[in-house]
PDB file of N, CA and C in Angstrom:
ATOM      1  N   UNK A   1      53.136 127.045  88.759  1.00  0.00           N
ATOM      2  CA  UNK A   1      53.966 127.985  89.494  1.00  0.00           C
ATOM      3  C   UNK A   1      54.327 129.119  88.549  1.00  0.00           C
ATOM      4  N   UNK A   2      53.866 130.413  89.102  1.00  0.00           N
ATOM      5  CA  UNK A   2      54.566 131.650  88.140  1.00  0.00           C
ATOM      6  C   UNK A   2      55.171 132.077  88.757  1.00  0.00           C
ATOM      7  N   UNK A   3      56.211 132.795  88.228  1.00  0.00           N
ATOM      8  CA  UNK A   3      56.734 133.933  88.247  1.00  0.00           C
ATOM      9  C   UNK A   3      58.412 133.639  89.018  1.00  0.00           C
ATOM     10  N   UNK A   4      59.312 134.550  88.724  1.00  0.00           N
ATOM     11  CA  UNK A   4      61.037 134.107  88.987  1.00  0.00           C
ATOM     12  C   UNK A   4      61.694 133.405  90.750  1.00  0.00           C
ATOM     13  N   UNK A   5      61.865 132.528  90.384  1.00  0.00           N
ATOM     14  CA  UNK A   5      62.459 131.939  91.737  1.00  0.00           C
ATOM     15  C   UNK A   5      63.820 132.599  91.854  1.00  0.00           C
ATOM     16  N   UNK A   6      63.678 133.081  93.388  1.00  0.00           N
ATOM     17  CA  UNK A   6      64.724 133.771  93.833  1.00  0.00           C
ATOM     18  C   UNK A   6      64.994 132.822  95.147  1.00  0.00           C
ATOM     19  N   UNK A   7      66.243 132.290  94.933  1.00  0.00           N
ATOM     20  CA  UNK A   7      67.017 131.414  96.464  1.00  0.00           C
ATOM     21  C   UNK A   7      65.474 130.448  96.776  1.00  0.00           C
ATOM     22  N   UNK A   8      65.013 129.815  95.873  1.00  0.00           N
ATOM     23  CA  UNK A   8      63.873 128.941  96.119  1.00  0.00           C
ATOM     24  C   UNK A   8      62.559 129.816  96.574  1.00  0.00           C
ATOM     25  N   UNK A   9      62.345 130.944  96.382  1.00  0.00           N
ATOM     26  CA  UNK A   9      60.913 131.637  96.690  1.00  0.00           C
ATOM     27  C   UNK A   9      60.981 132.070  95.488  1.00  0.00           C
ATOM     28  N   UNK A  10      59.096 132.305  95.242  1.00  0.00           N
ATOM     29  CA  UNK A  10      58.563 132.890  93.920  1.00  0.00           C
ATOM     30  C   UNK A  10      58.267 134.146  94.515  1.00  0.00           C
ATOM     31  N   UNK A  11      58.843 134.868  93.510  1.00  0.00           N
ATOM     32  CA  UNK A  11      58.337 136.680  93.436  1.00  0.00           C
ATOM     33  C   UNK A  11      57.358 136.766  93.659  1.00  0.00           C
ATOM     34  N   UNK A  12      56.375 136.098  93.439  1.00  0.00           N
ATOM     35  CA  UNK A  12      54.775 136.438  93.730  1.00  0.00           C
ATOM     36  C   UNK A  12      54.570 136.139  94.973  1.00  0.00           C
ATOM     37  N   UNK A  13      55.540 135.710  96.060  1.00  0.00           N
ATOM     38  CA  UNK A  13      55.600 135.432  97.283  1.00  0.00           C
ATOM     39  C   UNK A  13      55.504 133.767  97.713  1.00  0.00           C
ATOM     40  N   UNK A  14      54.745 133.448  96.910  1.00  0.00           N
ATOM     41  CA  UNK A  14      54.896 131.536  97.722  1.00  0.00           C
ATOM     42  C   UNK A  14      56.426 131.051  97.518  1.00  0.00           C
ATOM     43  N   UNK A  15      56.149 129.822  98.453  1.00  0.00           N
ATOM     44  CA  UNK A  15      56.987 128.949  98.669  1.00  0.00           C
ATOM     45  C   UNK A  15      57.298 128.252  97.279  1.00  0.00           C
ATOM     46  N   UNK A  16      58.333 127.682  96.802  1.00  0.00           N
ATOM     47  CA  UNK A  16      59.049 126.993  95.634  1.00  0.00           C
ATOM     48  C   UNK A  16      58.095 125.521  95.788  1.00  0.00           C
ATOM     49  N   UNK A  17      57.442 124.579  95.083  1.00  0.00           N
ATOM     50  CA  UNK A  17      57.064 123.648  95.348  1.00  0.00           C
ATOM     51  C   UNK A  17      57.797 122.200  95.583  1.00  0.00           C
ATOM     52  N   UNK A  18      57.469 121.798  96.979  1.00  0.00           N
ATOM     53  CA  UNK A  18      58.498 121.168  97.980  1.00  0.00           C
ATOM     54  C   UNK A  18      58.364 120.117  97.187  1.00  0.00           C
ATOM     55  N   UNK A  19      57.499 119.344  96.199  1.00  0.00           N
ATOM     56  CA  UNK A  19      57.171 118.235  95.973  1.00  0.00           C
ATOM     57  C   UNK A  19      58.419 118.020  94.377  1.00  0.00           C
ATOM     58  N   UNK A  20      58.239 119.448  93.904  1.00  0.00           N
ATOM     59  CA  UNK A  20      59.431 119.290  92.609  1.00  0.00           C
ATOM     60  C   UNK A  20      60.506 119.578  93.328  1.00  0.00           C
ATOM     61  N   UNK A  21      60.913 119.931  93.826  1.00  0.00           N
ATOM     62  CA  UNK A  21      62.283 119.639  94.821  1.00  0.00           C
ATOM     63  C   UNK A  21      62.739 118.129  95.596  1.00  0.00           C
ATOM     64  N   UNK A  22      61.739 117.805  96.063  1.00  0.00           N
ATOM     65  CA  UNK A  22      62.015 116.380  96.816  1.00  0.00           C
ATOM     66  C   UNK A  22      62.632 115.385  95.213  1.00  0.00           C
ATOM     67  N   UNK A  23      61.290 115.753  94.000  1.00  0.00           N
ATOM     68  CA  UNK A  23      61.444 114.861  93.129  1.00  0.00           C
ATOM     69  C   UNK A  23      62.869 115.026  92.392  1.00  0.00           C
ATOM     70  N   UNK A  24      63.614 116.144  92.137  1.00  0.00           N
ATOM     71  CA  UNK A  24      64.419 116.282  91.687  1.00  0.00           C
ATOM     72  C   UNK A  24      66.001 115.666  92.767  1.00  0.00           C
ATOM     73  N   UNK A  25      65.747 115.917  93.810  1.00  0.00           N
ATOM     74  CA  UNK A  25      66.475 114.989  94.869  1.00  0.00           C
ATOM     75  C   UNK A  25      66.557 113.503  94.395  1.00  0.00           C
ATOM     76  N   UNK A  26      65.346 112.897  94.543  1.00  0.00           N
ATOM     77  CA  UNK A  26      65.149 111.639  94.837  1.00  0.00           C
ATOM     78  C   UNK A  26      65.884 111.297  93.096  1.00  0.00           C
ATOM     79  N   UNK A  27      65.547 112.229  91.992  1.00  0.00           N
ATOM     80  CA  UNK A  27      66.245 111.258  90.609  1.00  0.00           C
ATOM     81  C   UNK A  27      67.885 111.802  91.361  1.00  0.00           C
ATOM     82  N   UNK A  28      68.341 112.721  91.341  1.00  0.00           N
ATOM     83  CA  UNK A  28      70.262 113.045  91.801  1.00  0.00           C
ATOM     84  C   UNK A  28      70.295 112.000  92.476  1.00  0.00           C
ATOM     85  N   UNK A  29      69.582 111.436  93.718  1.00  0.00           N
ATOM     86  CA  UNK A  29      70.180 110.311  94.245  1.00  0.00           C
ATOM     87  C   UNK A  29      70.097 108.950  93.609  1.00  0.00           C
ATOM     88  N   UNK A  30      69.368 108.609  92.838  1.00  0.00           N
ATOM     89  CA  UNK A  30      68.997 107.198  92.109  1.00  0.00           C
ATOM     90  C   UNK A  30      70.301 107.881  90.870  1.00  0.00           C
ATOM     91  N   UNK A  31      70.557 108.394  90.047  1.00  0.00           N
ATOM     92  CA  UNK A  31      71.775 108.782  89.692  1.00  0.00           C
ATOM     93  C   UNK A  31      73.087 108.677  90.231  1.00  0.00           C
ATOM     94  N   UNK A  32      72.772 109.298  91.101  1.00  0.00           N
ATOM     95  CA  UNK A  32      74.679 108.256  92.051  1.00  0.00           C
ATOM     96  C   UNK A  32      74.574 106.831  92.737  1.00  0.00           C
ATOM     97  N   UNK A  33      73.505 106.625  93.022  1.00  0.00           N
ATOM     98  CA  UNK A  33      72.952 105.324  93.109  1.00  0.00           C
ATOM     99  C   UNK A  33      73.530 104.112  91.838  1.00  0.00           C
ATOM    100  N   UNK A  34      72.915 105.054  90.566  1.00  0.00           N
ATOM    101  CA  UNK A  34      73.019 103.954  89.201  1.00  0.00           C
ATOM    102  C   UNK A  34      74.656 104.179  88.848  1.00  0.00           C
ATOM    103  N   UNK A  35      75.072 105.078  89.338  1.00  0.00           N
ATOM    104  CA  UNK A  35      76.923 105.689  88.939  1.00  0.00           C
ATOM    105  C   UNK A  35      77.549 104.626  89.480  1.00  0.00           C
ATOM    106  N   UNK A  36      76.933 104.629  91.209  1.00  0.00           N
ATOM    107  CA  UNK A  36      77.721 103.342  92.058  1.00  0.00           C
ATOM    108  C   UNK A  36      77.766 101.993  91.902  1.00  0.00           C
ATOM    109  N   UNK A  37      76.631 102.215  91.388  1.00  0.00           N
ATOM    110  CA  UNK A  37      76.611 100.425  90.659  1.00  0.00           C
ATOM    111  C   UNK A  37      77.353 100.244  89.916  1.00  0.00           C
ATOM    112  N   UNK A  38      77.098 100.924  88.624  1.00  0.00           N
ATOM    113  CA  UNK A  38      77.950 100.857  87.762  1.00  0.00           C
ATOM    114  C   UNK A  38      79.536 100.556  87.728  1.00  0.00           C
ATOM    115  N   UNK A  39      80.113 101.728  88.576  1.00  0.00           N
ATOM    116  CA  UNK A  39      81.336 101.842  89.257  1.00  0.00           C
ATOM    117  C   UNK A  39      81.913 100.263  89.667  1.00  0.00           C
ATOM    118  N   UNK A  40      81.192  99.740  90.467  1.00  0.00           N
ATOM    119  CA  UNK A  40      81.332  98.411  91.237  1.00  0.00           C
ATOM    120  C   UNK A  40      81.255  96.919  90.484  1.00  0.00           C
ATOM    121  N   UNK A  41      80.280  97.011  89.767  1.00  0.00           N
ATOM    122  CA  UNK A  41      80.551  96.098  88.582  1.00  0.00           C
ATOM    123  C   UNK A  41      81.756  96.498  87.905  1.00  0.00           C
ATOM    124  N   UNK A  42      82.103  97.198  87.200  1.00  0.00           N
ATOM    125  CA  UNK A  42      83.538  97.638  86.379  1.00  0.00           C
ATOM    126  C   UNK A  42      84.455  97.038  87.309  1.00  0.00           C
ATOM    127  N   UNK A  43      84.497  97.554  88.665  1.00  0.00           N
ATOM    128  CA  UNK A  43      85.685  97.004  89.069  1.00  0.00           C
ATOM    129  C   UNK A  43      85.592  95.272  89.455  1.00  0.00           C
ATOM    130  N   UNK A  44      84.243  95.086  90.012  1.00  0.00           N
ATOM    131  CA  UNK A  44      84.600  93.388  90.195  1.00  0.00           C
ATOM    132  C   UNK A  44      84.525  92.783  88.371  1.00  0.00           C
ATOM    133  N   UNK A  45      84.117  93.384  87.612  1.00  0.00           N
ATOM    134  CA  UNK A  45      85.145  92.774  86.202  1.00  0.00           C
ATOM    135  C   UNK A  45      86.437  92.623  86.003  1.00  0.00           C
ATOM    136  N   UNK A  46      86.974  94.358  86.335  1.00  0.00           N
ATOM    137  CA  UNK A  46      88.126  94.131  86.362  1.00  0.00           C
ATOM    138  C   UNK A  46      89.493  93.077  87.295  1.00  0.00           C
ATOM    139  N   UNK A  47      88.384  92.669  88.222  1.00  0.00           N
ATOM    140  CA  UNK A  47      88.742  91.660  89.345  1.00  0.00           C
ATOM    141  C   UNK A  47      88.965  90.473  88.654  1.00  0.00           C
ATOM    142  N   UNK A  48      87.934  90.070  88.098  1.00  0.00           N
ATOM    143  CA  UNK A  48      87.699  88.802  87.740  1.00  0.00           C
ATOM    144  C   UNK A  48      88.655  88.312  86.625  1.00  0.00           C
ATOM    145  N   UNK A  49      88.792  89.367  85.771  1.00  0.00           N
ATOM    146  CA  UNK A  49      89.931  89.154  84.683  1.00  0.00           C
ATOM    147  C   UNK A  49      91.134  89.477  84.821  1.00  0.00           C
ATOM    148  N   UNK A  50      91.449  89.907  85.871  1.00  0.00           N
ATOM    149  CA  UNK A  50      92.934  89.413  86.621  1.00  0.00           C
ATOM    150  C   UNK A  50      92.477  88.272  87.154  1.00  0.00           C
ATOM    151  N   UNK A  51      91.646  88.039  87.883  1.00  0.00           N
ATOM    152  CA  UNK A  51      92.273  86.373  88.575  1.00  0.00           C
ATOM    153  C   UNK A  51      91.755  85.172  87.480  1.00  0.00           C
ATOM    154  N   UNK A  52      91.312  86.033  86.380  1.00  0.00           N
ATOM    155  CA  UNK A  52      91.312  84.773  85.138  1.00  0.00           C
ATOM    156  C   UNK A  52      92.717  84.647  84.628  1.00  0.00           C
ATOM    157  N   UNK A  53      93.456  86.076  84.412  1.00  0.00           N
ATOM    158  CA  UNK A  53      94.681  85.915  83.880  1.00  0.00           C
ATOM    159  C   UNK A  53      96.068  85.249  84.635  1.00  0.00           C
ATOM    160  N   UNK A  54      95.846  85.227  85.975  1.00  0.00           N
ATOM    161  CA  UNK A  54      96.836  84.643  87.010  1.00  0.00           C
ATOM    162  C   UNK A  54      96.716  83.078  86.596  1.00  0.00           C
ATOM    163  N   UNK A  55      94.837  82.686  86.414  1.00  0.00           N
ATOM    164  CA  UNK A  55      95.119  81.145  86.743  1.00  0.00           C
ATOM    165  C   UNK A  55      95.861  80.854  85.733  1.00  0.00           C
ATOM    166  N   UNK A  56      95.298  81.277  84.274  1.00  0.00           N
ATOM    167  CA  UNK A  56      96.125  81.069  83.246  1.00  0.00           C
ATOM    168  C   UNK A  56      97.526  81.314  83.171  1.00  0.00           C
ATOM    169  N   UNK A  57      98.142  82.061  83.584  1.00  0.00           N
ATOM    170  CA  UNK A  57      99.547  82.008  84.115  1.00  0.00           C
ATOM    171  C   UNK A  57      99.934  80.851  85.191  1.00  0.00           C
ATOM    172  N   UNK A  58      99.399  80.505  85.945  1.00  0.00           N
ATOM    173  CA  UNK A  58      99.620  79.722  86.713  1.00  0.00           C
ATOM    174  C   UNK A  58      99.689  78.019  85.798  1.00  0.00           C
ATOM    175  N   UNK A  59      98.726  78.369  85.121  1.00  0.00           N
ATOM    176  CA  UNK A  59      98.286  77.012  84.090  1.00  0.00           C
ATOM    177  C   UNK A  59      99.461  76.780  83.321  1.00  0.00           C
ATOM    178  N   UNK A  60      99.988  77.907  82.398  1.00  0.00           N
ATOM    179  CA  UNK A  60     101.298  77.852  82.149  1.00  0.00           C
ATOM    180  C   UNK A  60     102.150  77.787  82.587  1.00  0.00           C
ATOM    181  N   UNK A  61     102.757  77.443  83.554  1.00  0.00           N
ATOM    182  CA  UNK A  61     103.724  77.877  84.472  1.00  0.00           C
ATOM    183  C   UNK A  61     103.730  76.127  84.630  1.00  0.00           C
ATOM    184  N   UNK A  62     102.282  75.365  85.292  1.00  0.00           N
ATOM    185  CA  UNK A  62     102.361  74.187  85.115  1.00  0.00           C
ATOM    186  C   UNK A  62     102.532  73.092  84.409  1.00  0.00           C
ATOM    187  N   UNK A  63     102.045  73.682  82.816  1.00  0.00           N
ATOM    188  CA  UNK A  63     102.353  73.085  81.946  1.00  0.00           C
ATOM    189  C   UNK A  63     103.923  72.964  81.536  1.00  0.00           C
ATOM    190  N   UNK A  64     104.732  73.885  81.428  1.00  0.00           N
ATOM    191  CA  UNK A  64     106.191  74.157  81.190  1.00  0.00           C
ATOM    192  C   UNK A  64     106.635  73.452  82.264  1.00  0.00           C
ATOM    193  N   UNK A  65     106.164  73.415  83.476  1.00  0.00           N
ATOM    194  CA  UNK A  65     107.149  72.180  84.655  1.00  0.00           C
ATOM    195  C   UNK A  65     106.872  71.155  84.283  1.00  0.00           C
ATOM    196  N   UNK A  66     105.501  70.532  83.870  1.00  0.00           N
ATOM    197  CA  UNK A  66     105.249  69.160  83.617  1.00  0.00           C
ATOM    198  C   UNK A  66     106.122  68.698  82.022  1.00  0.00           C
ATOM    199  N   UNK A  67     106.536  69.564  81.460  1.00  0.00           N
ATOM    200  CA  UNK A  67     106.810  69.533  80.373  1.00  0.00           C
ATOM    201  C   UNK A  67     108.533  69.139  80.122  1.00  0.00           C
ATOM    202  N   UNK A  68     109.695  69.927  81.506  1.00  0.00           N
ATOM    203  CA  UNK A  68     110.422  70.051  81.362  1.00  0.00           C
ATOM    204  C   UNK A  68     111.249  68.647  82.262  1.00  0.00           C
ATOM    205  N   UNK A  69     109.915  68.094  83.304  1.00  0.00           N
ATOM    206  CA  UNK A  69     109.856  66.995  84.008  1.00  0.00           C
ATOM    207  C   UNK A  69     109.674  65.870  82.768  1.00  0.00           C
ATOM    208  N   UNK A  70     109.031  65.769  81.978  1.00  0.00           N
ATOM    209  CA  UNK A  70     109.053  64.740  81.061  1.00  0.00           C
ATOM    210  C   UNK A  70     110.371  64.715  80.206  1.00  0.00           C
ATOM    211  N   UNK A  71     110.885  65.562  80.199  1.00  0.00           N
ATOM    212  CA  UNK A  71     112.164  65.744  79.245  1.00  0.00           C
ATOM    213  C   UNK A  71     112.950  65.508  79.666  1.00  0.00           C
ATOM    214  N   UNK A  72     112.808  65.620  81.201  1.00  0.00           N
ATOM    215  CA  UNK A  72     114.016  64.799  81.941  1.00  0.00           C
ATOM    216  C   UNK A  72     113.886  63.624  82.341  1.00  0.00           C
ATOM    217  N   UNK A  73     112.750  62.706  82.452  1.00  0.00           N
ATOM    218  CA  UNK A  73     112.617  61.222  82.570  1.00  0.00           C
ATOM    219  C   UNK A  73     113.258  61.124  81.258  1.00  0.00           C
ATOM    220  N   UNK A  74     112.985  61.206  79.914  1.00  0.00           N
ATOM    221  CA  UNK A  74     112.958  60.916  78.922  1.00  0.00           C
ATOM    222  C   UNK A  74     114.616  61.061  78.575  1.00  0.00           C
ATOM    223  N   UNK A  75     115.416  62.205  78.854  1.00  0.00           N
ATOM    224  CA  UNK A  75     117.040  62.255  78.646  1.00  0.00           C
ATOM    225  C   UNK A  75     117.610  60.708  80.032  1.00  0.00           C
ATOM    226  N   UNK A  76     116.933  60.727  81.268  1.00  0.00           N
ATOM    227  CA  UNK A  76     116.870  59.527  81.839  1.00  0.00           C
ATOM    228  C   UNK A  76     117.081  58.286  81.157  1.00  0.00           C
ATOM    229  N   UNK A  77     116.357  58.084  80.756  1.00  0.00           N
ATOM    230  CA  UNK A  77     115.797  56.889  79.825  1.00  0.00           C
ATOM    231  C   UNK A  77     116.706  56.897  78.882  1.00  0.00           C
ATOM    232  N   UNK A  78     116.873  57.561  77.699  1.00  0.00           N
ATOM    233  CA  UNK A  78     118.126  57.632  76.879  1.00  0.00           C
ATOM    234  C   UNK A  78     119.611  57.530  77.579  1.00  0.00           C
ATOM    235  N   UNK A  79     119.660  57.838  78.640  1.00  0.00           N
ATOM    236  CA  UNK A  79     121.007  57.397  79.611  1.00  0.00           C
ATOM    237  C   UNK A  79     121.142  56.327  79.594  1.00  0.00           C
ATOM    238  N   UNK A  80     119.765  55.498  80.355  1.00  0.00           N
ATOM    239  CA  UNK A  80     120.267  54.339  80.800  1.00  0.00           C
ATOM    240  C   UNK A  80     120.285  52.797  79.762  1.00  0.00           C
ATOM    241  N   UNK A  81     119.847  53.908  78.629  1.00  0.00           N
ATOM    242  CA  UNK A  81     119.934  52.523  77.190  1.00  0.00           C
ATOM    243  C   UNK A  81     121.109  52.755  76.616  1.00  0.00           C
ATOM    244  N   UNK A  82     121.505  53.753  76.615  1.00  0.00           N
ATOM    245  CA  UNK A  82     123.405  53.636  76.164  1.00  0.00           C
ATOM    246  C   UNK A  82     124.312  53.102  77.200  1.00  0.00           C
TER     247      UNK A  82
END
């Protein structure tokens, strides 16, 4: 192709070639294509490591009840031997 593209026509009069246009389309869209992916993984990561950090909160949360439940059988128990 010679010569200056003006609003997609060549000065020398032809048409801009439809085939480097389509191709340059088709990578912009596989580009927001690979953006969106991208995008979507990040966030179901960021998903996942909140509901890793809840269980673990939750895990703690269970451990400290089971913990504070044994301490009270156990002050129990010291009651009923004095």
């Amino acid at each position: 192709m010679h010569g200056a593209t003006v609003g997609g026509w060549v000065a020398n009069g032809g048409i801009r070639d439809e085939e480097e246009e389509e191709e340059e389309e088709e990578e912009e869209e596989e580009e927001e294509e690979e953006e969106e992916e991208e995008e979507e993984e990040e966030e179901e990561e960021e998903e996942e490591e909140e509901e890793e950090e809840e269980e673990e909160e939750e895990e703690e949360e269970e451990e400290e009840e089971e913990e504070e439940e044994e301490e009270e059988e156990e002050d129990e128990e010291e009651w009923q031997l004095v």
